[in-house]
Protein backbone atom coordinates (compact mmCIF):
# COMPACT_ATOMS: atom_id res chain seq x y z
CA UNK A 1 -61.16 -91.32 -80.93
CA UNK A 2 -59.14 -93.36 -78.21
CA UNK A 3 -58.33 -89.83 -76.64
CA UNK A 4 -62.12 -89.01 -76.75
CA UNK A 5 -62.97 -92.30 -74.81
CA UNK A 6 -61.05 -91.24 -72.01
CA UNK A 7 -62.82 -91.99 -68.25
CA UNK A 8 -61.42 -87.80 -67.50
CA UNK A 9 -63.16 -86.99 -70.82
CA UNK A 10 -66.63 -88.87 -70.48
CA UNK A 11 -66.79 -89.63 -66.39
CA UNK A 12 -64.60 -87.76 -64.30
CA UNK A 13 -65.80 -88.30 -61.15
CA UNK A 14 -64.97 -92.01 -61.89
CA UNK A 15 -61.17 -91.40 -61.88
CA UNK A 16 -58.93 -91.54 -58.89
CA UNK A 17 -56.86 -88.47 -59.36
CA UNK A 18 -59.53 -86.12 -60.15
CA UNK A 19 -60.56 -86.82 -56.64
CA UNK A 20 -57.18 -86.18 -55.26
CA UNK A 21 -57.28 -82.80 -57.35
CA UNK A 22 -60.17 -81.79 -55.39
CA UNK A 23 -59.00 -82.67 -52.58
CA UNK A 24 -55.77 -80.34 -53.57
CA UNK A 25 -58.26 -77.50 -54.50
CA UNK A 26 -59.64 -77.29 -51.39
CA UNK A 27 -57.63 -77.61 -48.77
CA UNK A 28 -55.61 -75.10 -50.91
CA UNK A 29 -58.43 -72.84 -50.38
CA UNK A 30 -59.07 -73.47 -47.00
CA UNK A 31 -55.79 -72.70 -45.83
CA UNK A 32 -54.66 -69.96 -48.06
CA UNK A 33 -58.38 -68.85 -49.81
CA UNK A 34 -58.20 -65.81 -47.21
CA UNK A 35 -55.02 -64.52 -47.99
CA UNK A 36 -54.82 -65.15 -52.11
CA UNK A 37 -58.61 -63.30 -51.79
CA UNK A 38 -56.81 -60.47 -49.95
CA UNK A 39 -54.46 -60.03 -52.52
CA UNK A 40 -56.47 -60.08 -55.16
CA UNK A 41 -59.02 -57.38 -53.79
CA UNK A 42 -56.37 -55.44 -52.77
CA UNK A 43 -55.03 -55.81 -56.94
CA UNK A 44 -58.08 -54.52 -57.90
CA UNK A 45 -58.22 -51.18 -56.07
CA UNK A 46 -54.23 -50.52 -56.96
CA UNK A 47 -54.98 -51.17 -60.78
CA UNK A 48 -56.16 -47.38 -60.98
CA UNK A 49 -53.50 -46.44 -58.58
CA UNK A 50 -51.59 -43.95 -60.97
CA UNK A 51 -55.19 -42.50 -61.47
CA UNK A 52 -56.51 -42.44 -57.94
CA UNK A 53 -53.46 -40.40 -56.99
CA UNK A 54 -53.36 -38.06 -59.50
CA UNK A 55 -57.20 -37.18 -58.42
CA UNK A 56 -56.15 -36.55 -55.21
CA UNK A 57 -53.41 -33.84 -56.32
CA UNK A 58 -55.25 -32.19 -58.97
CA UNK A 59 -54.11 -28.67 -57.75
CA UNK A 60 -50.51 -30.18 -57.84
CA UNK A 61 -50.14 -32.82 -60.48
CA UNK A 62 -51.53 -31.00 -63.72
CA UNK A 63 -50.64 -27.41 -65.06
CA UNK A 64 -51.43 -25.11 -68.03
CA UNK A 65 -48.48 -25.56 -70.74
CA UNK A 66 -47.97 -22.11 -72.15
CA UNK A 67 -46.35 -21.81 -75.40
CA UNK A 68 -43.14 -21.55 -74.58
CA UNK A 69 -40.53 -24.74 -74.18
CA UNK A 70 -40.45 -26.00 -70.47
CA UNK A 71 -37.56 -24.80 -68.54
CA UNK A 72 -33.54 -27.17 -68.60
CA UNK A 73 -34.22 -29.72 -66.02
CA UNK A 74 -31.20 -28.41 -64.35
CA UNK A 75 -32.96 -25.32 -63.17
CA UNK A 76 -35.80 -26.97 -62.08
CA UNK A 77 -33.35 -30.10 -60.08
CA UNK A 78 -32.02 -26.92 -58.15
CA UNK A 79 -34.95 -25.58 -56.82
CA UNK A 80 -36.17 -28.81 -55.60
CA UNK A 81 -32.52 -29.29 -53.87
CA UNK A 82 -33.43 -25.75 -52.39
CA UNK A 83 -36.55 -27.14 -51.47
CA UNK A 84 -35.46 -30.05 -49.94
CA UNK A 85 -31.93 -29.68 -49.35
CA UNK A 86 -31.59 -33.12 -46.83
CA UNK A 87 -33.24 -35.28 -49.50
CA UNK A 88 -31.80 -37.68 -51.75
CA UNK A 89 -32.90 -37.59 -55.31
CA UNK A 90 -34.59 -40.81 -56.64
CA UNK A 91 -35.94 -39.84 -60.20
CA UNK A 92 -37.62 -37.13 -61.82
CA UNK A 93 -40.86 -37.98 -64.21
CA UNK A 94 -43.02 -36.38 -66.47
CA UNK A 95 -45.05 -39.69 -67.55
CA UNK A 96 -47.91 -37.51 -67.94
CA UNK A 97 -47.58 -35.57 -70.66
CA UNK A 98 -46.90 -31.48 -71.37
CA UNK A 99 -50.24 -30.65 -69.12
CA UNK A 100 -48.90 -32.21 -65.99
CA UNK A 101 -46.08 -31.01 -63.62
CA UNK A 102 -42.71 -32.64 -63.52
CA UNK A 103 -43.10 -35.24 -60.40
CA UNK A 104 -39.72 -35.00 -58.46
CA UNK A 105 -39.33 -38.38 -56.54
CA UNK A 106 -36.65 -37.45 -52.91
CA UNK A 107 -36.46 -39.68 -49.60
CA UNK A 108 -36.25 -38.02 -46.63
CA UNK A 109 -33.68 -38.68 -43.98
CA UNK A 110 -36.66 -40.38 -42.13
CA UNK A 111 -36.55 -42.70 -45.14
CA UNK A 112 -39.91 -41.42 -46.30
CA UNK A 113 -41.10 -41.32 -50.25
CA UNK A 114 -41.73 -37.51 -51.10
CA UNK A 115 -42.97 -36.68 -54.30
CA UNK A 116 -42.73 -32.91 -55.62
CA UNK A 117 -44.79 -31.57 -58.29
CA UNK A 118 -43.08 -28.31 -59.65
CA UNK A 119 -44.69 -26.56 -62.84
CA UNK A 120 -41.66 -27.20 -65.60
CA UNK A 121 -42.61 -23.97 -67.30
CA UNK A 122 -42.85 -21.61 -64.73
CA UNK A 123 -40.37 -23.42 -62.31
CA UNK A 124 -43.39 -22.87 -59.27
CA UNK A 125 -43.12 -25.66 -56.53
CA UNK A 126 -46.96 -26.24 -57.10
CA UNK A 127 -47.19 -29.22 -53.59
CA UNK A 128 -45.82 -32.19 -52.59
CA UNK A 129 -46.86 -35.79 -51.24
CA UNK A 130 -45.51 -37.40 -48.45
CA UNK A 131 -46.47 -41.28 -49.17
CA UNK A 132 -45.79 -42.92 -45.87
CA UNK A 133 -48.87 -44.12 -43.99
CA UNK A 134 -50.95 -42.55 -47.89
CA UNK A 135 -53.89 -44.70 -48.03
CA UNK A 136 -53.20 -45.81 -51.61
CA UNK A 137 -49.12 -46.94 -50.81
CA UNK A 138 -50.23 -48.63 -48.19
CA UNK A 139 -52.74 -50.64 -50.50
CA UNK A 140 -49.88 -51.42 -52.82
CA UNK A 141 -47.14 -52.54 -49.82
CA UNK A 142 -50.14 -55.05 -48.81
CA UNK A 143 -50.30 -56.22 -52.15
CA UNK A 144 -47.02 -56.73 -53.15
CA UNK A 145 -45.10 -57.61 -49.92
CA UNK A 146 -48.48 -58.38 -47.34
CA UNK A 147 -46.70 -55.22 -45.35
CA UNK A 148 -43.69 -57.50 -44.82
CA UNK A 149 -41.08 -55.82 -46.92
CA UNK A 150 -38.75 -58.29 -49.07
CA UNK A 151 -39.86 -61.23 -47.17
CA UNK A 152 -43.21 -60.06 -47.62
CA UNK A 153 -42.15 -60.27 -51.59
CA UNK A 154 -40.92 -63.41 -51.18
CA UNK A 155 -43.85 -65.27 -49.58
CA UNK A 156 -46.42 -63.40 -51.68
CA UNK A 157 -44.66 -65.60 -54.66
CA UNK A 158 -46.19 -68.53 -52.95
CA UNK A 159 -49.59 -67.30 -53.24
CA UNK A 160 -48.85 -66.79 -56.72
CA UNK A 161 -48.37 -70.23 -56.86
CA UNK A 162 -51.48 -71.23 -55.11
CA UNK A 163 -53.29 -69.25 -57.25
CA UNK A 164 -51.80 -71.03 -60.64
CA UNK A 165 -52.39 -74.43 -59.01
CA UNK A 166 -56.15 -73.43 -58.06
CA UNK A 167 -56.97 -72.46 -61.30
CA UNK A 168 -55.63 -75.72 -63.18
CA UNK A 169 -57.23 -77.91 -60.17
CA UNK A 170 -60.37 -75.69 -60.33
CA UNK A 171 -60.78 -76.46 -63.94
CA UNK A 172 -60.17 -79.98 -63.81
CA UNK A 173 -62.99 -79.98 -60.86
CA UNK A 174 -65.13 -78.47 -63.19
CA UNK A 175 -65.06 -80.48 -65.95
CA UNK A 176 -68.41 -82.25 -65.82
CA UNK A 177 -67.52 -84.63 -68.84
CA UNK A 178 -68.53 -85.18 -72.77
CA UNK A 179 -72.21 -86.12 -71.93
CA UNK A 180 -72.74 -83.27 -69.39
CA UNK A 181 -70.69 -80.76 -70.97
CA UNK A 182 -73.69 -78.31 -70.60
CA UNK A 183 -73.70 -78.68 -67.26
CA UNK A 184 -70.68 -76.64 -66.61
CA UNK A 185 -72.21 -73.48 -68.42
CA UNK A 186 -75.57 -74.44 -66.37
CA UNK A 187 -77.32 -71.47 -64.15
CA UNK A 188 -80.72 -72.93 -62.44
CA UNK A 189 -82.74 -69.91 -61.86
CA UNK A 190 -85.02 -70.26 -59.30
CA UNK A 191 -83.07 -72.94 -57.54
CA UNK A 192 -82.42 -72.73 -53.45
CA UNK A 193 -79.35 -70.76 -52.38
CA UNK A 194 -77.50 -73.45 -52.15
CA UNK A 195 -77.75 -74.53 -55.85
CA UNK A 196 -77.00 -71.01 -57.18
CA UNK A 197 -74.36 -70.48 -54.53
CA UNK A 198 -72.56 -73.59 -56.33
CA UNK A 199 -73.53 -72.43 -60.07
CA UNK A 200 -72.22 -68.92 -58.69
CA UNK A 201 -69.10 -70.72 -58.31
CA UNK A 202 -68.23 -73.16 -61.43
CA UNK A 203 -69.19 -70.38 -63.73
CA UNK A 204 -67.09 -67.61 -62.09
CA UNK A 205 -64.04 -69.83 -61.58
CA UNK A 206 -64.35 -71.11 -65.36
CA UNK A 207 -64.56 -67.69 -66.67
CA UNK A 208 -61.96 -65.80 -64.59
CA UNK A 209 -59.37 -69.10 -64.46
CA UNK A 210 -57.32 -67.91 -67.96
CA UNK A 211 -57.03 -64.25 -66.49
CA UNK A 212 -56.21 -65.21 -62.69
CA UNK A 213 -53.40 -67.43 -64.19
CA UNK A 214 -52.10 -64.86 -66.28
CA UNK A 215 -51.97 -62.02 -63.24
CA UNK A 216 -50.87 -64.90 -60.71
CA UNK A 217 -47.80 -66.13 -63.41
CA UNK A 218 -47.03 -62.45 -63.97
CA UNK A 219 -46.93 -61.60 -60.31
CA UNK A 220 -44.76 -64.55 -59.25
CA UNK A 221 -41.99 -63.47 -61.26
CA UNK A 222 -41.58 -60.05 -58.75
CA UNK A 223 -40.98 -62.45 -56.19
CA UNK A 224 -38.58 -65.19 -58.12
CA UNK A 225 -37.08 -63.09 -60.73
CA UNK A 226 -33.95 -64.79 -60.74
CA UNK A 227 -35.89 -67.90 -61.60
CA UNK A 228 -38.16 -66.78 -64.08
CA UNK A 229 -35.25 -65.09 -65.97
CA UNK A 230 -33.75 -67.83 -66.46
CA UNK A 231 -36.54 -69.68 -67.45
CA UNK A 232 -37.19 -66.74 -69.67
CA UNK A 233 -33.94 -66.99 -71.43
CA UNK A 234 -34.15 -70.92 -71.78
CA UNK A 235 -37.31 -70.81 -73.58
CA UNK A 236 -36.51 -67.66 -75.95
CA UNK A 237 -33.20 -68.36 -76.85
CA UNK A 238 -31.45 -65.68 -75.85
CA UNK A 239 -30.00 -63.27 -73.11
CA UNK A 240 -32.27 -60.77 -70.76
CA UNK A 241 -31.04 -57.23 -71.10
CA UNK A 242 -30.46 -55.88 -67.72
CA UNK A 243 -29.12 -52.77 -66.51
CA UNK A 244 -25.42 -52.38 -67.20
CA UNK A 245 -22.63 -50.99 -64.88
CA UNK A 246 -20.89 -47.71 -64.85
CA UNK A 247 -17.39 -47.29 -64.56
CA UNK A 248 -17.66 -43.18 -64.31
CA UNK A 249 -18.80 -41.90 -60.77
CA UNK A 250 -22.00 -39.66 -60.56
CA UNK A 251 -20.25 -37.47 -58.06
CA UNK A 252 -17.62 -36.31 -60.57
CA UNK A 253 -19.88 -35.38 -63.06
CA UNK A 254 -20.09 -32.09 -64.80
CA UNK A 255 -22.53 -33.35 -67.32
CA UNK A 256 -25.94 -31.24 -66.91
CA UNK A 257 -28.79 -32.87 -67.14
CA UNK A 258 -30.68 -31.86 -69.80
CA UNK A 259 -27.65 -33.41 -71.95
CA UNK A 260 -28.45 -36.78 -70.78
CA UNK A 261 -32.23 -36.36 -71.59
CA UNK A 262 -30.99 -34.76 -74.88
CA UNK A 263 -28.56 -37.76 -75.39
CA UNK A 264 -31.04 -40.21 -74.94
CA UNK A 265 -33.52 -38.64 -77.61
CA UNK A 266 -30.51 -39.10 -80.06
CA UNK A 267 -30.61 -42.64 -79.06
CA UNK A 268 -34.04 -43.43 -79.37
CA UNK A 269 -35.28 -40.82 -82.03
CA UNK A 270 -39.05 -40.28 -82.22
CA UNK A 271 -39.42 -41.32 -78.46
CA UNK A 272 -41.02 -39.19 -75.66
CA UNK A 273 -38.71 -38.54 -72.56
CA UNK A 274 -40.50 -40.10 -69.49
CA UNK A 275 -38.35 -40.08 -66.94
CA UNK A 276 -34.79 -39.87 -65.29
CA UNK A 277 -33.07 -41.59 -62.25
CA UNK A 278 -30.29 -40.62 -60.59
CA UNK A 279 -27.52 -43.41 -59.64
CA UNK A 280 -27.90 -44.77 -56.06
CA UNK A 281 -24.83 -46.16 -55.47
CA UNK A 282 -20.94 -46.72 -57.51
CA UNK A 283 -21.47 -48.28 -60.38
CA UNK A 284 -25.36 -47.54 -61.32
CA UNK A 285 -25.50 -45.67 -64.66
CA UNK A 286 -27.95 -42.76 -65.25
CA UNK A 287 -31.23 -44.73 -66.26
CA UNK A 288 -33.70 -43.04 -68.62
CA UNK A 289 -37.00 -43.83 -69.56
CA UNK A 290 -38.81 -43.34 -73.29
CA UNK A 291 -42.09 -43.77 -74.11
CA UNK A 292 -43.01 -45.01 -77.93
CA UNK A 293 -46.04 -43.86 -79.58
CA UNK A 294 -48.02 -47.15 -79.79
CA UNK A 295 -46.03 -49.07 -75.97
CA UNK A 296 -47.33 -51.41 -74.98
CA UNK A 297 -47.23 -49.58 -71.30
CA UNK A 298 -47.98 -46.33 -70.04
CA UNK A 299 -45.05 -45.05 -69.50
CA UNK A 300 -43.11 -46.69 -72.09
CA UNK A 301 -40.83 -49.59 -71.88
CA UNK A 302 -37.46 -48.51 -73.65
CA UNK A 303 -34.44 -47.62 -71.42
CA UNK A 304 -30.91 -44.97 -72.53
CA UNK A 305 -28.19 -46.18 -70.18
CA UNK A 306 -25.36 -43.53 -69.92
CA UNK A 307 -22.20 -42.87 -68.16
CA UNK A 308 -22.88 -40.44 -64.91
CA UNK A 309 -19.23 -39.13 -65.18
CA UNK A 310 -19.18 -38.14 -69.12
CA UNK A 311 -23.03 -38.55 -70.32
CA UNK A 312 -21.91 -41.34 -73.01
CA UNK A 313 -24.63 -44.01 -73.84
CA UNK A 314 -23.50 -47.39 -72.57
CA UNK A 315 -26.62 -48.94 -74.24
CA UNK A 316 -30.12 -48.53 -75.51
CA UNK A 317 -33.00 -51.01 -74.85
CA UNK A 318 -35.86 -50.58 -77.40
CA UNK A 319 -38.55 -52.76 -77.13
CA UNK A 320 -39.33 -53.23 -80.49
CA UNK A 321 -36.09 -53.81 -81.56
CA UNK A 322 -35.29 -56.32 -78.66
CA UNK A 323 -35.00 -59.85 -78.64
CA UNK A 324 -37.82 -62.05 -77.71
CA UNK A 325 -36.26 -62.94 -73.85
CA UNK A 326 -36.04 -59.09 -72.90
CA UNK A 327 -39.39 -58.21 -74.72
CA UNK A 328 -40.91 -60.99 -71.73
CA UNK A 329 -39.34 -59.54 -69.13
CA UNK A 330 -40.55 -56.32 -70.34
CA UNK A 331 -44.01 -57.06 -70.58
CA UNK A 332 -44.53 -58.74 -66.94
CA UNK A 333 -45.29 -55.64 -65.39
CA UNK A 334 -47.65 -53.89 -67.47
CA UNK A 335 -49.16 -57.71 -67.72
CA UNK A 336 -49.76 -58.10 -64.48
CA UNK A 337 -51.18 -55.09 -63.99
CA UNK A 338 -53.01 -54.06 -66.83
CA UNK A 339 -51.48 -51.23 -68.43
CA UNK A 340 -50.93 -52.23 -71.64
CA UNK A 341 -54.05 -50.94 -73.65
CA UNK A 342 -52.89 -47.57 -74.24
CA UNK A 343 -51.30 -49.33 -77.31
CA UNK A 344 -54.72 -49.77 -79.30
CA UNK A 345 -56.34 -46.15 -77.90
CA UNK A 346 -57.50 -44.47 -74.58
CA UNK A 347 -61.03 -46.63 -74.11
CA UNK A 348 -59.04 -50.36 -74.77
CA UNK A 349 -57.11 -49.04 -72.40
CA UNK A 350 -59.52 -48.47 -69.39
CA UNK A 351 -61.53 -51.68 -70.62
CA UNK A 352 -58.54 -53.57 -70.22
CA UNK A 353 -57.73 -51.86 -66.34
CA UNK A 354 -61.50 -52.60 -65.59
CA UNK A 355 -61.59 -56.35 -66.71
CA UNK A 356 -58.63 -56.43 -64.15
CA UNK A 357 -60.10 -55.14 -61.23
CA UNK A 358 -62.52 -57.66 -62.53
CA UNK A 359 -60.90 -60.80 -62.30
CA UNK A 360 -59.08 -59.52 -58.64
CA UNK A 361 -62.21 -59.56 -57.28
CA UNK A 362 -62.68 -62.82 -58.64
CA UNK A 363 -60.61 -65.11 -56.11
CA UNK A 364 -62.47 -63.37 -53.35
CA UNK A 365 -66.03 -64.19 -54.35
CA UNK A 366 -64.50 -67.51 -55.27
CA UNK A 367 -63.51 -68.05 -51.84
CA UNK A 368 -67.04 -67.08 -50.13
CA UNK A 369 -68.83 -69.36 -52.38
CA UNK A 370 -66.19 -72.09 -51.92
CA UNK A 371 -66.44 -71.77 -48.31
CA UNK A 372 -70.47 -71.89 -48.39
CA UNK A 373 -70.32 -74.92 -50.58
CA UNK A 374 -67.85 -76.19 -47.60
CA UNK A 375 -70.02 -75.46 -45.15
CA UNK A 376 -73.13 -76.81 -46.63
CA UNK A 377 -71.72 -80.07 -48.03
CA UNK A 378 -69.61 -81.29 -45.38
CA UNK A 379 -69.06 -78.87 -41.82
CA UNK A 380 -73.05 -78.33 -41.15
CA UNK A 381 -72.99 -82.22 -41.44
CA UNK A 382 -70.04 -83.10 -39.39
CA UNK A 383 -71.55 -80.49 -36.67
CA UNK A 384 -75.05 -81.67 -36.74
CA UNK A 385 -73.88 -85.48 -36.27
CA UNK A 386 -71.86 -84.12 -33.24
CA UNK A 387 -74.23 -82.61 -32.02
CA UNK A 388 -76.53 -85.80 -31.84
CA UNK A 389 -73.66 -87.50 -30.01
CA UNK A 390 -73.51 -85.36 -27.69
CA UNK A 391 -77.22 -85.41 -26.94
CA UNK A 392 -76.96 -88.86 -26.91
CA UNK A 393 -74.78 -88.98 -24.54
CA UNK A 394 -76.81 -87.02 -21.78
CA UNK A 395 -78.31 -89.06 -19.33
CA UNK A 396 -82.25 -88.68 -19.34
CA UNK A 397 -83.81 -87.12 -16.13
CA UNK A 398 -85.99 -89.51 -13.84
């Protein structure tokens, strides 16, 4: 009962620090309000990314599956080496299932991102995508590094942070106390624009606040990872797997590649094959992808490490057989996001992308009707009274 009879609990806006929480909340928003709402718009449109550019190479990205198998990845590597003999090869994926081409990911000398559909049953180059200055990567590079690169990264972890303390200040803010608590769910129809511009506002910011944390906590840790995995592994108990080292060299291998995607079904029997990517530099294994039938992401999140000079498995990462620490890790992608759905059927799975383009756009409206609220509350004030003075101050004319 003592906790109950709390001033926070029964008059908030009779305690000290709830003012000073304000106080946080806005000038928070003030200063960074544009950019988090930037962010978070730009979230929204690249939460259907993987679908918006799949629309926009329908000619390229999906094919008829005959009956027969789909052709060793080996023949179809060499014909995009033929094809684009000065490129280095990234990865190759086929996240979309037997009706889709095999997606070929090469950089160009010019450092550019070219992806290559090519039909894996017929071997037919069916187009390509060239993604520098593409509409959609450039949405992504603004949300994830604000067109900055690493530092870009880096400082977009800080309006991760902004975001996490706005929606705990934002709450607290809200909280209208025990004998008003019906206030806070309040919407006064037929009330001036100014009233329903602030209702507009407590009832978005309560009702998006759990999913902007979640996205914001998620999307720091692509910025601090270092940080967050240890946090990770302090709080679960146990160690992160992470990519191990090689000690065979890629260029000495006489392994074809279809054994390593064969070698990795051994590993992870009753998985899908996803995707494979080709060591960058001494000591990177040969990474490949599985997909299980009920992931919790779209294109899985199990990993077959193997040896690029003798195809050996150096390890397997299942996640359902991993500990708690890596499962985290795992899951902060497809959290922040929102491609985890798939895992309870194809509709949950769109509901769950569209209540996330949802709460992106929340921040943003947020920020509109925090800045109205501003202006009517205090700067329209402050200007009319200066205003005054400075009539005031005009001598009158004899």
């Amino acid at each position: 009962m003592k906790l109950l009879d709390s001033p926070f609990l029964q008059s908030p806006r009779t305690v000290s620090w709830r003012r000073w929480t304000f106080y946080i909340h806005l000038w928070l928003a003030l200063l960074l309000g544009p950019v988090l709402a930037l962010v978070s718009l730009t979230g929204s449109i690249v939460v259907f990314r993987y679908e918006l550019n799949r629309l926009m190479v329908p000619g390229t990205a999906y094919v008829t599956p005959p009956r027969s198998e789909r052709l060793p990845l080996d023949e179809l590597t060499a014909r995009i080496r033929a094809a684009r003999p000065a490129d280095q090869l990234s990865s190759v994926s086929w996240d979309g299932g037997p009706s889709t081409g095999m997606n070929f990911w090469t950089n160009s000398p010019e450092g550019h991102r070219i992806h290559t559909f090519i039909d894996p049953y017929s071997g037919v180059i069916t187009g390509q995508e060239d993604y520098y200055g593409k509409w959609m990567q450039w949405f992504y590079e603004l949300h994830a590094k604000l067109l900055l690169g690493n530092t870009g990264m880096f400082l977009n972890g800080f309006v991760g942070l902004t975001a996490l303390i706005m929606s705990i200040s934002g709450l607290i803010v809200w909280w209208p106390g025990l004998p008003r608590w019906r206030f806070g769910f309040s919407f006064l129809r037929g009330a001036r624009w100014q009233r329903q511009n602030y209702d507009w506002h407590k009832l978005i910011g309560f009702y998006s606040s759990a999913a902007v944390f979640l996205i914001a906590f998620t999307g720091m840790y692509f910025s601090f990872p270092g940080l967050y995995k240890s946090f990770i592994q302090s709080a679960a108990g146990g160690k992160i797997a992470i990519s191990p080292r090689a000690r065979t060299a890629w260029n000495a291998s006489t392994v074809r590649l279809e054994e390593f995607v064969q070698t990795a079904m051994r590993a992870q029997p009753g998985a899908q094959f996803v995707s494979l990517s080709f060591p960058k530099k001494p000591g990177d294994p040969v990474s490949i992808r599985t997909k299980e039938v009920r992931d919790w992401h779209r294109i899985g999140l199990n990993w077959v490490y193997l040896e690029p000079g003798t195809g050996a498995v150096i390890c397997s990462t299942r996640f359902s057989d991993a500990n708690l620490a890596s499962q985290a890790a795992l899951l902060m992608y497809p959290l922040h996001f929102g491609r985890f759905g798939g895992r309870w059927g194809t509709v949950t799975f769109y509901a769950v992308m569209v209540a996330y383009v949802i709460a992106g756009l929340a921040p943003a409206v947020l920020m509109v009707t925090g800045l109205l609220m501003y202006w009517n509350r205090s700067l329209s004030k402050t200007l009319g009274r200066s205003r005054k003075a400075a009539a005031a101050r005009i001598p009158l004319e004899v």
